[in-house]
PDB file of N, CA and C in Angstrom:
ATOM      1  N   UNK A   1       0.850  -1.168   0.000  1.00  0.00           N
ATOM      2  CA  UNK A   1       0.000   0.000   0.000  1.00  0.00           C
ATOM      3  C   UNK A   1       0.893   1.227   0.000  1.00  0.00           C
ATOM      4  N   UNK A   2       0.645   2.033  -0.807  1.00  0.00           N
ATOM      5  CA  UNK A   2       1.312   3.691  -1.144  1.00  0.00           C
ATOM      6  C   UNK A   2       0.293   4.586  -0.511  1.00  0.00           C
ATOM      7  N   UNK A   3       0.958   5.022   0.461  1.00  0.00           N
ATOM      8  CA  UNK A   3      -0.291   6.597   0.892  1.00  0.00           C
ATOM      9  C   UNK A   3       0.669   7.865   0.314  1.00  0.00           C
ATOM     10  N   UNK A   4      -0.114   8.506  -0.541  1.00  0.00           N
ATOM     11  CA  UNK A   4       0.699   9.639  -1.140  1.00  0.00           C
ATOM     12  C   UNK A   4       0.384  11.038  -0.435  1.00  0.00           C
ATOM     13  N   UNK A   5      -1.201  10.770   0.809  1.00  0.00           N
ATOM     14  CA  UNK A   5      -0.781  12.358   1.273  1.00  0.00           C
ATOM     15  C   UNK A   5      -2.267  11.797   2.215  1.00  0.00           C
ATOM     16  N   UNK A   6      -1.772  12.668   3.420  1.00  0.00           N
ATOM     17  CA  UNK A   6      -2.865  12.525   4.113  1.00  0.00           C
ATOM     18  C   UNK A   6      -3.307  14.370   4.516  1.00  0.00           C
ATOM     19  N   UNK A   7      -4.250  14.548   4.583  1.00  0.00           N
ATOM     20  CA  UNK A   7      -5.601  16.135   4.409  1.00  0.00           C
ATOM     21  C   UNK A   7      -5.723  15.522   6.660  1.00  0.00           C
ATOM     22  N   UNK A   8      -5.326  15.762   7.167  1.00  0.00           N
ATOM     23  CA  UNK A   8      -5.592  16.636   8.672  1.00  0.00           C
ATOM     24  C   UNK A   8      -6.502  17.392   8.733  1.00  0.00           C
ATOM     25  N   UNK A   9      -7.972  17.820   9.423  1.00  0.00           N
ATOM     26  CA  UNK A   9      -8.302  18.594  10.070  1.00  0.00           C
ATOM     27  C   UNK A   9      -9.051  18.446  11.507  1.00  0.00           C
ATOM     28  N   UNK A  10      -8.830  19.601  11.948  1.00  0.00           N
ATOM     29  CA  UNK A  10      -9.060  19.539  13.368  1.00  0.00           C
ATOM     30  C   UNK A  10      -8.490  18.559  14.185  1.00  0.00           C
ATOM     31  N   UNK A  11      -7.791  17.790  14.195  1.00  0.00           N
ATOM     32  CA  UNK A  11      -7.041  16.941  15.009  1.00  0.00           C
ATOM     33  C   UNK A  11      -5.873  17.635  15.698  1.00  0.00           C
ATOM     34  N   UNK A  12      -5.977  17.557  17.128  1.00  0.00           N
ATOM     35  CA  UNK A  12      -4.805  17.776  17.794  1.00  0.00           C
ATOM     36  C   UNK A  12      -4.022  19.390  17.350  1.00  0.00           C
ATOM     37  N   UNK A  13      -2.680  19.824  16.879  1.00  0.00           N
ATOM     38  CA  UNK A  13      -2.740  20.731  16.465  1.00  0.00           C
ATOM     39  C   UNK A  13      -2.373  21.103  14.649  1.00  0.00           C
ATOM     40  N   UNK A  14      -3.264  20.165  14.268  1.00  0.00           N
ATOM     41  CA  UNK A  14      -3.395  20.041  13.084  1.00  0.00           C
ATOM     42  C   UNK A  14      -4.971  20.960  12.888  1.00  0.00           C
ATOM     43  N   UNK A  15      -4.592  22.019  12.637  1.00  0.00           N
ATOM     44  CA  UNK A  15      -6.538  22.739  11.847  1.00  0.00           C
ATOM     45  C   UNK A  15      -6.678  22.177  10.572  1.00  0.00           C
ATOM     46  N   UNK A  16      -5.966  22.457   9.286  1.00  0.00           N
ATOM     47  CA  UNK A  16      -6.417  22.355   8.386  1.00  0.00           C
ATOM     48  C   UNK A  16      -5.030  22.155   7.278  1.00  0.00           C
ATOM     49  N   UNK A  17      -4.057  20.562   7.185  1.00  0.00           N
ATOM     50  CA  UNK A  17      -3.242  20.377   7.094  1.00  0.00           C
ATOM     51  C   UNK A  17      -2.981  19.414   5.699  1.00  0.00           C
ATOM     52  N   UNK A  18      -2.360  19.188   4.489  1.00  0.00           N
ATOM     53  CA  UNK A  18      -1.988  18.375   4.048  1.00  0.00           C
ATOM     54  C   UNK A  18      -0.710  18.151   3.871  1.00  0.00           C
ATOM     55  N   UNK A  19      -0.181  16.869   3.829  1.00  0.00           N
ATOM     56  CA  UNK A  19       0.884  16.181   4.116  1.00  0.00           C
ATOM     57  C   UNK A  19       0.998  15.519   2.861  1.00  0.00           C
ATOM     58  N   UNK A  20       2.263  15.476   2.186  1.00  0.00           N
ATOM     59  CA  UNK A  20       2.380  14.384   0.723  1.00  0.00           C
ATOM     60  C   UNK A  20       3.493  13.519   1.337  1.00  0.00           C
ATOM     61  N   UNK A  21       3.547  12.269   0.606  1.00  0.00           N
ATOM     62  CA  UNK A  21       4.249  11.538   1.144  1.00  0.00           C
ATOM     63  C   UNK A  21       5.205  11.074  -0.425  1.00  0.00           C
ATOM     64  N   UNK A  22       6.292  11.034  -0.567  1.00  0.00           N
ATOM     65  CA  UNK A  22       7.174  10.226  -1.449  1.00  0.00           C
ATOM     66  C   UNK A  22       6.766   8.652  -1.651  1.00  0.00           C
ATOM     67  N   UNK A  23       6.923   7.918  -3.058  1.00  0.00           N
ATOM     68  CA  UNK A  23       6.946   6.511  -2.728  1.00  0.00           C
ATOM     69  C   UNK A  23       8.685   5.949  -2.176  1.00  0.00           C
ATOM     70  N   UNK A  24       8.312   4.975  -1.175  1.00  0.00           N
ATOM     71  CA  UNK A  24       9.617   4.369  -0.699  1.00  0.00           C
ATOM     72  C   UNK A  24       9.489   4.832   0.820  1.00  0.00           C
ATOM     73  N   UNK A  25      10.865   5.428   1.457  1.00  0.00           N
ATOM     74  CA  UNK A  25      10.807   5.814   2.809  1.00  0.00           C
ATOM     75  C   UNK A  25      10.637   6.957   2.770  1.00  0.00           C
ATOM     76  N   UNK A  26       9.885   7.332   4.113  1.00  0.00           N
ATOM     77  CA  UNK A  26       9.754   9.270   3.915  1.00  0.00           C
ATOM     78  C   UNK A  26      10.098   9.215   5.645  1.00  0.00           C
ATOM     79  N   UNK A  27      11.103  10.316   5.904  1.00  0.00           N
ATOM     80  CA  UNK A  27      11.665  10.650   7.393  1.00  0.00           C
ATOM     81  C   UNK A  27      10.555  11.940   7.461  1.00  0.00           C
ATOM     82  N   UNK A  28      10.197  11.674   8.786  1.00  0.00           N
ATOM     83  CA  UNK A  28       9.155  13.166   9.213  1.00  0.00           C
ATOM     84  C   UNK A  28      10.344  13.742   9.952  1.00  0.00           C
ATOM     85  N   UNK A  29      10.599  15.149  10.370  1.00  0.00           N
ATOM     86  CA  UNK A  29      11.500  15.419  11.123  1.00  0.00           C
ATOM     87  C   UNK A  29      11.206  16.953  11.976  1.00  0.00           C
ATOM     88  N   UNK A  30      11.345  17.483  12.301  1.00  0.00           N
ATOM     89  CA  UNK A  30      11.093  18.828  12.762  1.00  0.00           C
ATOM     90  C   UNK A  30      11.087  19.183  14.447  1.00  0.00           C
ATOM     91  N   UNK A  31      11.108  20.389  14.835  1.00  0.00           N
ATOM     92  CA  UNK A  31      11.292  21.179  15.831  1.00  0.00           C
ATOM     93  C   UNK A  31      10.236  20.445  16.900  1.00  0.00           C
ATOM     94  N   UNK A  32      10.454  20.405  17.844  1.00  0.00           N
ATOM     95  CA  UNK A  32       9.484  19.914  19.200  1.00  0.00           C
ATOM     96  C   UNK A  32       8.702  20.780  19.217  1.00  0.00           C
ATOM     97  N   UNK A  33       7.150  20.076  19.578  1.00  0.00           N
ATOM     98  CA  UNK A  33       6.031  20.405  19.107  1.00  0.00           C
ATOM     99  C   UNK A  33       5.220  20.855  17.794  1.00  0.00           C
ATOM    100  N   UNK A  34       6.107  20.858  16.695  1.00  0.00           N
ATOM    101  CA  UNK A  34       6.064  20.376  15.786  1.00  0.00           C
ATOM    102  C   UNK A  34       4.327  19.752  15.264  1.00  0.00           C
ATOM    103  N   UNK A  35       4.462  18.629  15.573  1.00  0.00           N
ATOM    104  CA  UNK A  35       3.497  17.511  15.261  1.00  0.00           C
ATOM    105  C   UNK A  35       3.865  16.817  14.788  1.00  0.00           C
ATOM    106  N   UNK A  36       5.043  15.875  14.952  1.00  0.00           N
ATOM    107  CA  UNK A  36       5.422  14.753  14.388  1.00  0.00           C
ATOM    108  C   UNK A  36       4.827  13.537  15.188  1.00  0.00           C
ATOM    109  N   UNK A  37       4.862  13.689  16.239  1.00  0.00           N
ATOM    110  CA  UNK A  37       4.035  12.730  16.641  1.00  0.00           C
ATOM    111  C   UNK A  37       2.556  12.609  16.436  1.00  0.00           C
ATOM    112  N   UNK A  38       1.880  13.743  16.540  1.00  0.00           N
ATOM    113  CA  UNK A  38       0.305  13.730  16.505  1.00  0.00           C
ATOM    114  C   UNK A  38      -0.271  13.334  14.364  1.00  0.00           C
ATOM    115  N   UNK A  39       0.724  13.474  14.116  1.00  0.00           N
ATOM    116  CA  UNK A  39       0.690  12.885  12.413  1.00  0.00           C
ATOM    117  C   UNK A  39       0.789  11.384  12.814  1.00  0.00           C
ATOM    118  N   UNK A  40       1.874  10.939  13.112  1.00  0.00           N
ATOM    119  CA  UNK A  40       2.118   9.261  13.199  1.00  0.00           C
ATOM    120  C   UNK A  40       0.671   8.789  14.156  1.00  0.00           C
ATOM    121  N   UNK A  41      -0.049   9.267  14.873  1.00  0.00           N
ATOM    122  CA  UNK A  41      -1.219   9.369  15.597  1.00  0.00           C
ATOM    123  C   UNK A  41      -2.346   9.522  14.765  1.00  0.00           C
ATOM    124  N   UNK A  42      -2.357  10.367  14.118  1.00  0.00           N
ATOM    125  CA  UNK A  42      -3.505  10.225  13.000  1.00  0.00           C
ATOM    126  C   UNK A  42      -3.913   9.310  11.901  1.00  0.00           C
ATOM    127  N   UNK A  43      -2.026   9.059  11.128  1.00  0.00           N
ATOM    128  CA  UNK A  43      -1.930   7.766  10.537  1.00  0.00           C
ATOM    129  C   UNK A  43      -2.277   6.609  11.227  1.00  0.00           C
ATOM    130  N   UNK A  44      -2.099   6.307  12.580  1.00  0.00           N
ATOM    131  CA  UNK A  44      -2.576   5.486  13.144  1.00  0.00           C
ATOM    132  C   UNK A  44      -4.399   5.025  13.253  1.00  0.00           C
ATOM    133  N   UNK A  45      -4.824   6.226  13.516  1.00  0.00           N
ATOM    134  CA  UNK A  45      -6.111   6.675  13.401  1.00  0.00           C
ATOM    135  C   UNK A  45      -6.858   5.568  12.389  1.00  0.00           C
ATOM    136  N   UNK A  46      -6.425   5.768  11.286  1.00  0.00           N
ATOM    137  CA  UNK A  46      -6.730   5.795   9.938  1.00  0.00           C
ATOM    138  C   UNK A  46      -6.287   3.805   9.427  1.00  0.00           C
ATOM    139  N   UNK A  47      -4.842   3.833   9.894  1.00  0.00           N
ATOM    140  CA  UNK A  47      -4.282   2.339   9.991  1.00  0.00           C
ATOM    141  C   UNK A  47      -4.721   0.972  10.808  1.00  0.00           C
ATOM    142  N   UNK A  48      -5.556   1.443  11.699  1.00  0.00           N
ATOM    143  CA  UNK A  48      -5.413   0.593  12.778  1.00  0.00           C
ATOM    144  C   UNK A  48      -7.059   0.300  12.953  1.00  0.00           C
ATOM    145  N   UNK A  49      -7.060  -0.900  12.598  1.00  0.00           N
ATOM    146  CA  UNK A  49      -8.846  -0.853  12.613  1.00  0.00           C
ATOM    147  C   UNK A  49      -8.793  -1.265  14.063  1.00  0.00           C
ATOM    148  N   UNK A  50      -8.881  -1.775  14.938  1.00  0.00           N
ATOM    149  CA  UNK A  50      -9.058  -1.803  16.619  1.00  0.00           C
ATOM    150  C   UNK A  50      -9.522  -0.154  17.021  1.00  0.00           C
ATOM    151  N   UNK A  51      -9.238   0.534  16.378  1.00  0.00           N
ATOM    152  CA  UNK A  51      -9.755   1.895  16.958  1.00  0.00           C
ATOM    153  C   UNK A  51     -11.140   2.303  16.321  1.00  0.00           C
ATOM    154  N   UNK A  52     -11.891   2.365  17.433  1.00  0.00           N
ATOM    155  CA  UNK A  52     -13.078   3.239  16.698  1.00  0.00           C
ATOM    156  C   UNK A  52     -13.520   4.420  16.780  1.00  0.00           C
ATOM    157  N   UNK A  53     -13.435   4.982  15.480  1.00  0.00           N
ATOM    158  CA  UNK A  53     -13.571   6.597  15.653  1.00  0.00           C
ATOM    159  C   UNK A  53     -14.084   6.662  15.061  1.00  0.00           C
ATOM    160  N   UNK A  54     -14.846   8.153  14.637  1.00  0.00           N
ATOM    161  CA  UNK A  54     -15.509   8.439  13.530  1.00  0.00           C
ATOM    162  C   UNK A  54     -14.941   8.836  12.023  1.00  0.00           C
ATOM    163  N   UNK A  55     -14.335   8.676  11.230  1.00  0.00           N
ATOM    164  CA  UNK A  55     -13.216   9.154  10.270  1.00  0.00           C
ATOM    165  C   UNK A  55     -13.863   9.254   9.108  1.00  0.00           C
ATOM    166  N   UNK A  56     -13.587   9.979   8.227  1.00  0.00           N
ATOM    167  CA  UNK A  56     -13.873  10.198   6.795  1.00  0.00           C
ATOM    168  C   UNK A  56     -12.458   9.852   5.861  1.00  0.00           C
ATOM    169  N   UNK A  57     -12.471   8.941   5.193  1.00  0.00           N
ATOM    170  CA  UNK A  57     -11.076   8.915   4.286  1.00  0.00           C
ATOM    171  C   UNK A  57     -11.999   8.406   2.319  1.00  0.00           C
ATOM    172  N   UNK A  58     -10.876   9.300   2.428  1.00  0.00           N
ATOM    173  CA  UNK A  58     -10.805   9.553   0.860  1.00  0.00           C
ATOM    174  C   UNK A  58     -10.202   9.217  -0.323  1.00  0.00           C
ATOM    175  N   UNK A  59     -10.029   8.038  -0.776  1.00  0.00           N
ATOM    176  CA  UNK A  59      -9.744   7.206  -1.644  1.00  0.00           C
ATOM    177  C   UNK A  59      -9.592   7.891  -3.482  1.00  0.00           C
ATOM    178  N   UNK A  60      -8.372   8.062  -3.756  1.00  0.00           N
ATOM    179  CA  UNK A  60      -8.046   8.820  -5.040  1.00  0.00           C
ATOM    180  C   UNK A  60      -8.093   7.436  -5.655  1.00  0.00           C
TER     181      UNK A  60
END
């Protein structure tokens, strides 16, 4: 599976965010507090069926 970009909103301190992703490895990296973690959290969101939330995803 290739995820080429994940659309954030309202999550955590994500308002209104898109993210593209490279195919292969992609390093997230940045300043503390940032949101590198609350991204790997959202991907999770989205990855992890044991969680139930309410989510909207969008299939290109």
């Amino acid at each position: 599976m290739y995820i080429s970009k994940i659309e954030i909103e309202n999550f955590r301190n994500f308002r209104c965010n898109e993210v593209e992703f490279n195919d292969g490895i992609n390093v997230i990296i940045g300043h503390n507090n940032a949101g590198k973690s609350n991204l790997i959290k959202a991907l999770a969101l989205v990855l992890n069926p044991a969680v139930n939330r309410r989510l909207s995803i969008v299939s290109l």
